[in-house]
Protein backbone atom coordinates (compact mmCIF):
# COMPACT_ATOMS: atom_id res chain seq x y z
CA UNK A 1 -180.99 54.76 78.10
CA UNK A 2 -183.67 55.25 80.86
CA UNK A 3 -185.96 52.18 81.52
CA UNK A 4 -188.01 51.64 84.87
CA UNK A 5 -188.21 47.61 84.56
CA UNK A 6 -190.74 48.21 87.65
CA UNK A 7 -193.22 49.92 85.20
CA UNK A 8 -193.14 46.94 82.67
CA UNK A 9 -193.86 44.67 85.60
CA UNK A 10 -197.04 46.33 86.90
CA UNK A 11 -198.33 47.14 83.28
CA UNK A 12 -197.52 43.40 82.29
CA UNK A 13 -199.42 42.52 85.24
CA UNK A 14 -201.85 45.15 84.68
CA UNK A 15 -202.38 43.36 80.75
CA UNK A 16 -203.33 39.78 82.36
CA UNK A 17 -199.87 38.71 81.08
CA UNK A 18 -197.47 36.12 82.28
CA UNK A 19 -193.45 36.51 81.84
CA UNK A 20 -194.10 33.95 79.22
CA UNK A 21 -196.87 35.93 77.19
CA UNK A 22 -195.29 38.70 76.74
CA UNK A 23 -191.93 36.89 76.05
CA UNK A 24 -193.72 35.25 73.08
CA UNK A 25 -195.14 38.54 71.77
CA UNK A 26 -191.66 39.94 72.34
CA UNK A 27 -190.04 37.08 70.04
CA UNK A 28 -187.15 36.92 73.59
CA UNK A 29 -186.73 34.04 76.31
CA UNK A 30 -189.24 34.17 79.68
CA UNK A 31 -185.35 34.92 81.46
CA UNK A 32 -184.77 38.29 79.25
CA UNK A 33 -188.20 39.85 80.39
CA UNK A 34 -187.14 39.18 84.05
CA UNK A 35 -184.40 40.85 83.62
CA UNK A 36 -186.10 43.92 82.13
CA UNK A 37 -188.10 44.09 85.00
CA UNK A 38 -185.85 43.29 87.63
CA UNK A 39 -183.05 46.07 85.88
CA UNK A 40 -180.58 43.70 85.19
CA UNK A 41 -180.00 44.29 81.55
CA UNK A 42 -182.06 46.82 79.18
CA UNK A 43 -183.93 45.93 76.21
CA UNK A 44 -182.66 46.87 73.18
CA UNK A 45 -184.28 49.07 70.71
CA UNK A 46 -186.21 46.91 68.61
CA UNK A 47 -187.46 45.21 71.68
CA UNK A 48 -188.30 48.74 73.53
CA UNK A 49 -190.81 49.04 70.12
CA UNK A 50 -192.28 46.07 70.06
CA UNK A 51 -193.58 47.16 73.71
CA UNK A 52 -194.55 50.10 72.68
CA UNK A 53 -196.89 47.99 69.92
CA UNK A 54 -197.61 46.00 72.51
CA UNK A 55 -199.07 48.34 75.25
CA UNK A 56 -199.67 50.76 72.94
CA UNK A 57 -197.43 53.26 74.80
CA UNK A 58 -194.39 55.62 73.88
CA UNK A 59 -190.83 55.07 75.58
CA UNK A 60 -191.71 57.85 78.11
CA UNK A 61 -194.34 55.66 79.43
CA UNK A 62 -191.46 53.67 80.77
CA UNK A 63 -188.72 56.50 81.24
CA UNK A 64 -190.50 57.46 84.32
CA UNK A 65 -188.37 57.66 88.08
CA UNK A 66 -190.79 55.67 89.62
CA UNK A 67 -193.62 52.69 89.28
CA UNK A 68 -197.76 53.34 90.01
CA UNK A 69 -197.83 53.98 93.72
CA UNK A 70 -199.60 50.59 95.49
CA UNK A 71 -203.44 52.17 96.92
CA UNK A 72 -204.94 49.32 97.53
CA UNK A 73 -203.87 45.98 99.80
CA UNK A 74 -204.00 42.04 98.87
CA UNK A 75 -206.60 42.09 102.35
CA UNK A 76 -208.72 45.18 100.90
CA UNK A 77 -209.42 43.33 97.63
CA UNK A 78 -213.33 41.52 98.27
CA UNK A 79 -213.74 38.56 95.74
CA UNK A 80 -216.63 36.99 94.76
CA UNK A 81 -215.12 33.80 94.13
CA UNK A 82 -212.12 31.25 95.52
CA UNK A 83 -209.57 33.50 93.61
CA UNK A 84 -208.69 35.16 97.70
CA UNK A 85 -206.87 32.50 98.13
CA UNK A 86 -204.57 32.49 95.48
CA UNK A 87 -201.48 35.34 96.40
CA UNK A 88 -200.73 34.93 92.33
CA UNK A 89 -203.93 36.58 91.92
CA UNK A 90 -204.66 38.77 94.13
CA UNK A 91 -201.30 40.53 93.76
CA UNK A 92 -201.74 41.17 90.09
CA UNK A 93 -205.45 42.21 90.82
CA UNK A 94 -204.28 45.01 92.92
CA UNK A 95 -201.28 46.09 90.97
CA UNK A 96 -203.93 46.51 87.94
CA UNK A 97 -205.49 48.81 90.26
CA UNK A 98 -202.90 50.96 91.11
CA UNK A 99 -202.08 51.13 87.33
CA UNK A 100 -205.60 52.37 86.67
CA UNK A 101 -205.69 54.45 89.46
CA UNK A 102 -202.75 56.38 88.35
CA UNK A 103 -203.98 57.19 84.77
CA UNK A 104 -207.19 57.78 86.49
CA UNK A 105 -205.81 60.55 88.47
CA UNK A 106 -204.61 62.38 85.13
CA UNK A 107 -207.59 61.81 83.15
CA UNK A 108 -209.63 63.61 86.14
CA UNK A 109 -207.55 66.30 85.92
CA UNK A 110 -209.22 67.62 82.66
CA UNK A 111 -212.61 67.20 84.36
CA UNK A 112 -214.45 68.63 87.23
CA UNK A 113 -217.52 66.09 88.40
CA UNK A 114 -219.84 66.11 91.43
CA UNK A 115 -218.69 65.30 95.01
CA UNK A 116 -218.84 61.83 95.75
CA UNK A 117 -221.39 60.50 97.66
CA UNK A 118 -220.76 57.14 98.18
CA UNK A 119 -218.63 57.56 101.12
CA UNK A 120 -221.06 59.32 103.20
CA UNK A 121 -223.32 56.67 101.90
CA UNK A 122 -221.07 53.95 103.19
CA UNK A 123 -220.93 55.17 106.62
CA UNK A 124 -225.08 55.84 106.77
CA UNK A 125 -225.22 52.22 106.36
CA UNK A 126 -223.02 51.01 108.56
CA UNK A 127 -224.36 53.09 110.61
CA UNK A 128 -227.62 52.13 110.22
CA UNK A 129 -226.67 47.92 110.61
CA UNK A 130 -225.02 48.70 113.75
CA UNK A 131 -227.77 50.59 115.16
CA UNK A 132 -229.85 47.03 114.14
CA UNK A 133 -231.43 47.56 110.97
CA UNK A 134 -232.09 44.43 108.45
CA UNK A 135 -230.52 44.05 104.89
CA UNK A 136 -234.25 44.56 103.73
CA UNK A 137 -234.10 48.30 105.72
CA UNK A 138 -230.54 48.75 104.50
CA UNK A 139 -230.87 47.74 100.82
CA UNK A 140 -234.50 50.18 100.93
CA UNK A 141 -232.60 53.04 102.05
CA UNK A 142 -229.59 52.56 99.77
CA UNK A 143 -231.88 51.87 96.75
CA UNK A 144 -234.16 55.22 98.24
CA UNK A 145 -230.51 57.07 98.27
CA UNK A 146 -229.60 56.31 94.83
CA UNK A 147 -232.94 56.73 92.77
CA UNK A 148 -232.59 53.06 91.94
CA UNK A 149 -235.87 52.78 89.38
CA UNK A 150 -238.02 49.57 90.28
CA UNK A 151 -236.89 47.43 86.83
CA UNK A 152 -232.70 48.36 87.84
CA UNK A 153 -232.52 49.61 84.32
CA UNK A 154 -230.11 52.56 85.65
CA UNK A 155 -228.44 50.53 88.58
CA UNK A 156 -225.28 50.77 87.43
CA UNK A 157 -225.78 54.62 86.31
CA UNK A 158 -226.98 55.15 89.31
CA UNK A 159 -223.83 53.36 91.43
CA UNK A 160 -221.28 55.06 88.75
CA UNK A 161 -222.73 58.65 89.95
CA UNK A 162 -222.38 58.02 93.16
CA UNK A 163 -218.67 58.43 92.67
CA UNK A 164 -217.67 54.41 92.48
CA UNK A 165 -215.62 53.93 88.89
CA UNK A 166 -217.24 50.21 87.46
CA UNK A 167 -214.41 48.70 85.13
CA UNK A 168 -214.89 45.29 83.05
CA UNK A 169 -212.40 42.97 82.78
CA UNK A 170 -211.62 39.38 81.63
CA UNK A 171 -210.88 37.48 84.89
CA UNK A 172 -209.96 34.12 86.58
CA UNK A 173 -212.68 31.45 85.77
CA UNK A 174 -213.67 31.03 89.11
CA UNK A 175 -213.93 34.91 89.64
CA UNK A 176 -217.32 36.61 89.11
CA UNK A 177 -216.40 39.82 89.98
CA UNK A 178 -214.73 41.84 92.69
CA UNK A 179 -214.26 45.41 94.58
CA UNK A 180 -212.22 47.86 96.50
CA UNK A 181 -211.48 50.92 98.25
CA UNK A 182 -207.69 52.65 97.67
CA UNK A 183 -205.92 54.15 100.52
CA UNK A 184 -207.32 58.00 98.87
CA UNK A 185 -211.22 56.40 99.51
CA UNK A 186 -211.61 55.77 95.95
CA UNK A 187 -214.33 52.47 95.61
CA UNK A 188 -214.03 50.23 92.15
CA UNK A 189 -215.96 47.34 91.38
CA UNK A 190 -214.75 45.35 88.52
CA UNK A 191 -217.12 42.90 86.74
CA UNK A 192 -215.99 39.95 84.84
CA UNK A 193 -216.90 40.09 80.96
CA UNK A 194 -218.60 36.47 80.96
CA UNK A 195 -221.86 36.88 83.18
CA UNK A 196 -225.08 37.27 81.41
CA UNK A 197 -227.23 40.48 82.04
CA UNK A 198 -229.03 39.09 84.72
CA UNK A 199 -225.97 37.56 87.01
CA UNK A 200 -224.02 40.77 85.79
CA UNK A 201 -226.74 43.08 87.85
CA UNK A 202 -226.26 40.76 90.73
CA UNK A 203 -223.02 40.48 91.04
CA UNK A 204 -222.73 44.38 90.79
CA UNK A 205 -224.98 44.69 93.30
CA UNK A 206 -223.23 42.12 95.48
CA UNK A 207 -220.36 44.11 95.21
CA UNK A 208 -221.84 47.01 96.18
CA UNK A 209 -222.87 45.42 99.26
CA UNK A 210 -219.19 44.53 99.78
CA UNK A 211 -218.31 48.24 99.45
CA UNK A 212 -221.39 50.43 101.52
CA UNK A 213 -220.90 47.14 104.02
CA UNK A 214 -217.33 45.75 104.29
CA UNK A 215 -215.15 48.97 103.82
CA UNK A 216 -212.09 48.71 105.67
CA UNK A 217 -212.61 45.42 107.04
CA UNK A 218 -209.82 42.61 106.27
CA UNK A 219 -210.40 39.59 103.03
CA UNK A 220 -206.95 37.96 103.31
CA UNK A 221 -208.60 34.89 105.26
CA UNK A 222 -209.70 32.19 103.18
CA UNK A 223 -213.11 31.57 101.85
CA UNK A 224 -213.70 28.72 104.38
CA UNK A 225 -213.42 30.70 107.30
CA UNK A 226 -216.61 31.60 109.36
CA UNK A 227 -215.74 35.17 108.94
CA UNK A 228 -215.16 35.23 105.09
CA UNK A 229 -218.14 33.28 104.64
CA UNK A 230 -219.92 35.62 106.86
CA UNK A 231 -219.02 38.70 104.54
CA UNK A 232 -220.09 36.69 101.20
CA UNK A 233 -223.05 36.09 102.92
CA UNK A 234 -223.84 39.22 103.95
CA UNK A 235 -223.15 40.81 100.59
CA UNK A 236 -224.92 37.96 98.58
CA UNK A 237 -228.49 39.04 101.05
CA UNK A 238 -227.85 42.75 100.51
CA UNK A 239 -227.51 42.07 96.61
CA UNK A 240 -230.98 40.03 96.64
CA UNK A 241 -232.61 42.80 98.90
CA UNK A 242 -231.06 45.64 96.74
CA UNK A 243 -232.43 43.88 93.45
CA UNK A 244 -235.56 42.81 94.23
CA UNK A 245 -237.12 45.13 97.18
CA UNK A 246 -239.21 43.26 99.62
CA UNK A 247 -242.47 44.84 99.45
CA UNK A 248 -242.80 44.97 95.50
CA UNK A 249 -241.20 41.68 95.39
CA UNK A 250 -244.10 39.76 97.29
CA UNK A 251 -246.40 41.84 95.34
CA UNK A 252 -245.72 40.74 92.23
CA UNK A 253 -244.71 37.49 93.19
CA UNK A 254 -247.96 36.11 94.82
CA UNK A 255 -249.50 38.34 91.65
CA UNK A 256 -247.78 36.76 89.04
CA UNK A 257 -246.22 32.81 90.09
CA UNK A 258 -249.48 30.78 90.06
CA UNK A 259 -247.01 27.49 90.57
CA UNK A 260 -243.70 28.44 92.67
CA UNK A 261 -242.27 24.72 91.34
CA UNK A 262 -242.53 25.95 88.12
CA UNK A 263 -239.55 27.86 86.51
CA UNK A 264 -241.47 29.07 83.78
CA UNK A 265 -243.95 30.49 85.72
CA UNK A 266 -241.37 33.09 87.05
CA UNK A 267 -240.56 34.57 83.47
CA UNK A 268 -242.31 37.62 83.80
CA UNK A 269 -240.85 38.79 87.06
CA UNK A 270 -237.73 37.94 85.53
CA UNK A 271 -238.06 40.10 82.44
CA UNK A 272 -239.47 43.20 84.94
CA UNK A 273 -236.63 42.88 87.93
CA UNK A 274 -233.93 41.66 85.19
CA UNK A 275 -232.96 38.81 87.54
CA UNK A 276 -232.02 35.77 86.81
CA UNK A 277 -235.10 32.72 87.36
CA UNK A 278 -232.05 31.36 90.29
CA UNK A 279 -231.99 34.64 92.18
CA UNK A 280 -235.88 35.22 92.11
CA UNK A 281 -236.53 31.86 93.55
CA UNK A 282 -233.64 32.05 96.24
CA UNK A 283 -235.65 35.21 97.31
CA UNK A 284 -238.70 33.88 97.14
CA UNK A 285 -237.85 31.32 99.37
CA UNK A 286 -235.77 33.62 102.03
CA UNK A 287 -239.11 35.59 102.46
CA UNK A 288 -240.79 32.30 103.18
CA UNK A 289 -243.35 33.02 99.86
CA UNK A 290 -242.41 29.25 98.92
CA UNK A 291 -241.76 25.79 101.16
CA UNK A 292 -238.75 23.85 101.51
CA UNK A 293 -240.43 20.95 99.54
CA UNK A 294 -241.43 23.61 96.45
CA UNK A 295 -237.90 24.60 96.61
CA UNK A 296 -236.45 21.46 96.10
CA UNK A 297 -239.15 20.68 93.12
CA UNK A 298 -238.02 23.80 91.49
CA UNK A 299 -234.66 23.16 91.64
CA UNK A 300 -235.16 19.63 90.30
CA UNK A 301 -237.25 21.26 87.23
CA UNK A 302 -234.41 23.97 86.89
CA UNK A 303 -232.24 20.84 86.05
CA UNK A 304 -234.64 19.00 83.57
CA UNK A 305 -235.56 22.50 81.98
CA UNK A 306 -231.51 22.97 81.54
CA UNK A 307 -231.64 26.44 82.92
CA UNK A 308 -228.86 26.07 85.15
CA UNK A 309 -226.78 26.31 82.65
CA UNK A 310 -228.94 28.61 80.32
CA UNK A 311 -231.87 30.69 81.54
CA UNK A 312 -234.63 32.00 78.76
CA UNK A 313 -234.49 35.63 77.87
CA UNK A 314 -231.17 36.05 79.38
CA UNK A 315 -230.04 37.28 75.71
CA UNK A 316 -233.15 39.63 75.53
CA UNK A 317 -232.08 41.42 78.94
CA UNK A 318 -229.90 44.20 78.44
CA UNK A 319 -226.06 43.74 79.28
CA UNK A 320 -225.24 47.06 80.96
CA UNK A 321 -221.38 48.23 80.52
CA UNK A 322 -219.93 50.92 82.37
CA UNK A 323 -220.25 54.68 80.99
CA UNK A 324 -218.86 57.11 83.27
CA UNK A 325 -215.16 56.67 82.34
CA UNK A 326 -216.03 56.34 78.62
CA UNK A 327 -218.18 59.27 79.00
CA UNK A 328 -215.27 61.53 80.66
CA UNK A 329 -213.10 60.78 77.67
CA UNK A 330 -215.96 61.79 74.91
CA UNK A 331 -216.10 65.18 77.25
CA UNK A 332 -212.24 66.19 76.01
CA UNK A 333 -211.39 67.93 73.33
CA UNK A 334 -208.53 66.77 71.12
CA UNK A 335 -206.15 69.20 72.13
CA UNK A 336 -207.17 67.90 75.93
CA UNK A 337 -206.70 64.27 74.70
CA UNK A 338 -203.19 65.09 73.20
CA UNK A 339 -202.10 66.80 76.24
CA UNK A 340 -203.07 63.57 78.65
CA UNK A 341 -201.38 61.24 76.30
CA UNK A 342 -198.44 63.48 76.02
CA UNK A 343 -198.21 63.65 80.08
CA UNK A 344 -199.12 60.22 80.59
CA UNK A 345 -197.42 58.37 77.77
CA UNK A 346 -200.19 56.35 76.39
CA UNK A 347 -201.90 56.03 73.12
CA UNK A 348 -205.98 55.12 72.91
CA UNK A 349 -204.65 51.70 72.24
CA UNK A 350 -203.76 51.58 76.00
CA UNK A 351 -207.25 52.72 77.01
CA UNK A 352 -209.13 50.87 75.01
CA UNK A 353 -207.36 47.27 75.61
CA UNK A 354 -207.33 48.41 79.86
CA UNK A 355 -209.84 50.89 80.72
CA UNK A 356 -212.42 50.69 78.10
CA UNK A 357 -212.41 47.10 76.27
CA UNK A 358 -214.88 46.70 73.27
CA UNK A 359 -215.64 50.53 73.01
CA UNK A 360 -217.87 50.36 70.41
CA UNK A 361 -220.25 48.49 72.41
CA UNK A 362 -220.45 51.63 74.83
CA UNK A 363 -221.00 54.21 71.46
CA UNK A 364 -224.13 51.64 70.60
CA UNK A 365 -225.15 51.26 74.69
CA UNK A 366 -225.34 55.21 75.04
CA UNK A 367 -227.11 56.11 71.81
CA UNK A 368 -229.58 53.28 72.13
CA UNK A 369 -230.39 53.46 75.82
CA UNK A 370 -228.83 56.94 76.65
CA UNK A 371 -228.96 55.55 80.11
CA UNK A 372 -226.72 58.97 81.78
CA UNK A 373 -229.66 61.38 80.51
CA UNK A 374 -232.81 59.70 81.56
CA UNK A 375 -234.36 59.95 84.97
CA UNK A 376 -231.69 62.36 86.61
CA UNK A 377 -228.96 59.58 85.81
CA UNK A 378 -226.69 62.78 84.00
CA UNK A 379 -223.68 62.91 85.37
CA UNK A 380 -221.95 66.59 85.38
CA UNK A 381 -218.97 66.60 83.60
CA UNK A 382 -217.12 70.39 82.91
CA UNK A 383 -213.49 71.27 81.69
């Protein structure tokens, strides 16, 4: 019988699993699933279906001559977190990559949508820095570029049309989020399923930074180094610019914050931007709208208040998922659907527990909010 042991490693990998998980779901020893993988014996039948349950694939799924090409690099991988300097890690974060890339090549194959832009938008702003332009310039154009509304209720709409595909996952604890371009020029951001609404806007819009800013460049060095702390930086001040635009910002703020040392007082920005109380204050104090000593007042409130570990309203702003992928797949028809899991060898159990976790949460987001027809957000889908 045919088996590519190569295939059950990435997918395993793909899953979050260790040797040992899926040894335990398999009801075999750690040593047998190695030696799946590495080819050295073949599981038998009644294993081969419990990985089928499992993945929720068929035995073609793993009949095929060879593994999920590799499009993206351990250095191309930007983390928001200490997780770059675990190899572990990393590795498995680009192998799930490659295994969604891969199905993600099939699935567009049903569908035609709009030219990319983001790539041309990538090299505008690099451009654009080079020629000496601040974050505050950069994040305004990018924001100008994208139709970004002023309360980033469509941001992530808005970043998914562009042609970047947004996938949630459960990660590391010390990993926020984190993004990439493949070898074809294909940009994902991943988001961590943990984050509040608030943080969850920043980080994707840290990430974004990390891909208009960083593409191509190198994130193998550790997160001490001057240039790796450089990048975070860089991407952290694009993500503050990007959320909260200069010129509105001070607006509102000198409107609105009658006592900067107060955390309450910055509530109602809060509940307009969607940013976190943390993030409003940090920019506050960047554009010099607040003093060192307020600073360290409000931070010293933040602690008595508890909202460093738990902001108000962060349950009453929304908690945007990705659509576009979820919306592709509501675009087939069945006989369409058949045909890709026919050629690809995967059931909807496959998509749902890696590409689209918690599904009915996107049916509810996109009746509810039917964030991809408001305000030019539709994205063009045809078959």
């Amino acid at each position: 019988m045919k088996f590519n042991g190569m295939i059950l490693q990435d997918t395993r990998e793909a899953f979050n699993m260790s040797r040992r998980d899926l040894a335990d779901k398999l009801g075999v020893s750690e040593q047998s699933v190695w030696q799946y993988e590495t080819g050295v014996s073949f599981p038998k039948f009644e294993v081969i279906n419990s990985l089928k349950r499992v993945f929720g694939v068929e035995l073609s799924y793993f009949q095929k001559d060879i593994s999920n090409p590799k499009i993206v690099r351990n250095s191309q991988v930007a983390y928001r977190a200490s997780l770059r300097g675990s190899m572990k890690n990393t590795k498995r974060e680009t192998l799930y990559l490659s295994v969604i890339d891969s199905f993600l090549n099939e699935l567009l194959n049903y569908v035609t949508l709009p030219e990319p832009t983001i790539l041309s938008l990538s090299n505008k702003v690099i451009k654009l820095k080079l020629n000496g332009a601040s974050l505050d310039e950069v994040a305004s154009y990018v924001r100008k570029n994208l139709k970004i509304d002023s309360n980033n209720n469509f941001m992530m709409a808005s970043i998914e049309k562009s042609g970047v595909f947004i996938l949630e996952r459960s990660l590391n604890d010390n990993v926020d989020a984190y993004s990439a371009w493949t070898d074809n020029n294909r940009p994902y951001i991943i988001l961590g399923t943990e984050k509040k609404g608030p943080r969850r806007l920043f980080d994707l819009a840290h990430e974004l930074g990390h891909v208009l800013l960083h593409r191509n460049l190198e994130f193998d060095a550790p997160e001490t180094t001057p240039i790796s702390r450089s990048l975070e930086k860089e991407a952290n001040e694009f993500a503050a610019s990007f959320t909260l635009p200069k010129s509105e910002f001070t607006k509102l703020f000198l409107n609105n914050v009658k006592d900067p040392t107060n955390p309450k007082d910055y509530l109602e920005l809060k509940e307009y931007f969607q940013m976190s109380i943390a993030a409003l204050e940090m920019r506050a104090h960047r554009l010099k709208l607040i003093s060192k000593e307020q600073s360290s007042r409000f931070w010293a409130r933040m602690n008595k208040f508890g909202f460093k570990k738990e902001e108000p309203l962060d349950e009453k702003i929304p908690f945007y998922v990705p659509g576009k992928i979820y919306a592709i797949f509501n675009s087939l028809s069945r006989r369409q659907l058949q045909s890709l899991y026919n050629k690809t060898g995967v059931s909807r159990k496959y998509i749902n527990d890696l590409i689209i976790p918690n599904a009915e949460d996107r049916v509810t987001f996109m009746k509810t909010d039917d964030v991809y027809a408001k305000k030019g957000n539709i994205i063009p889908i045809s078959r």
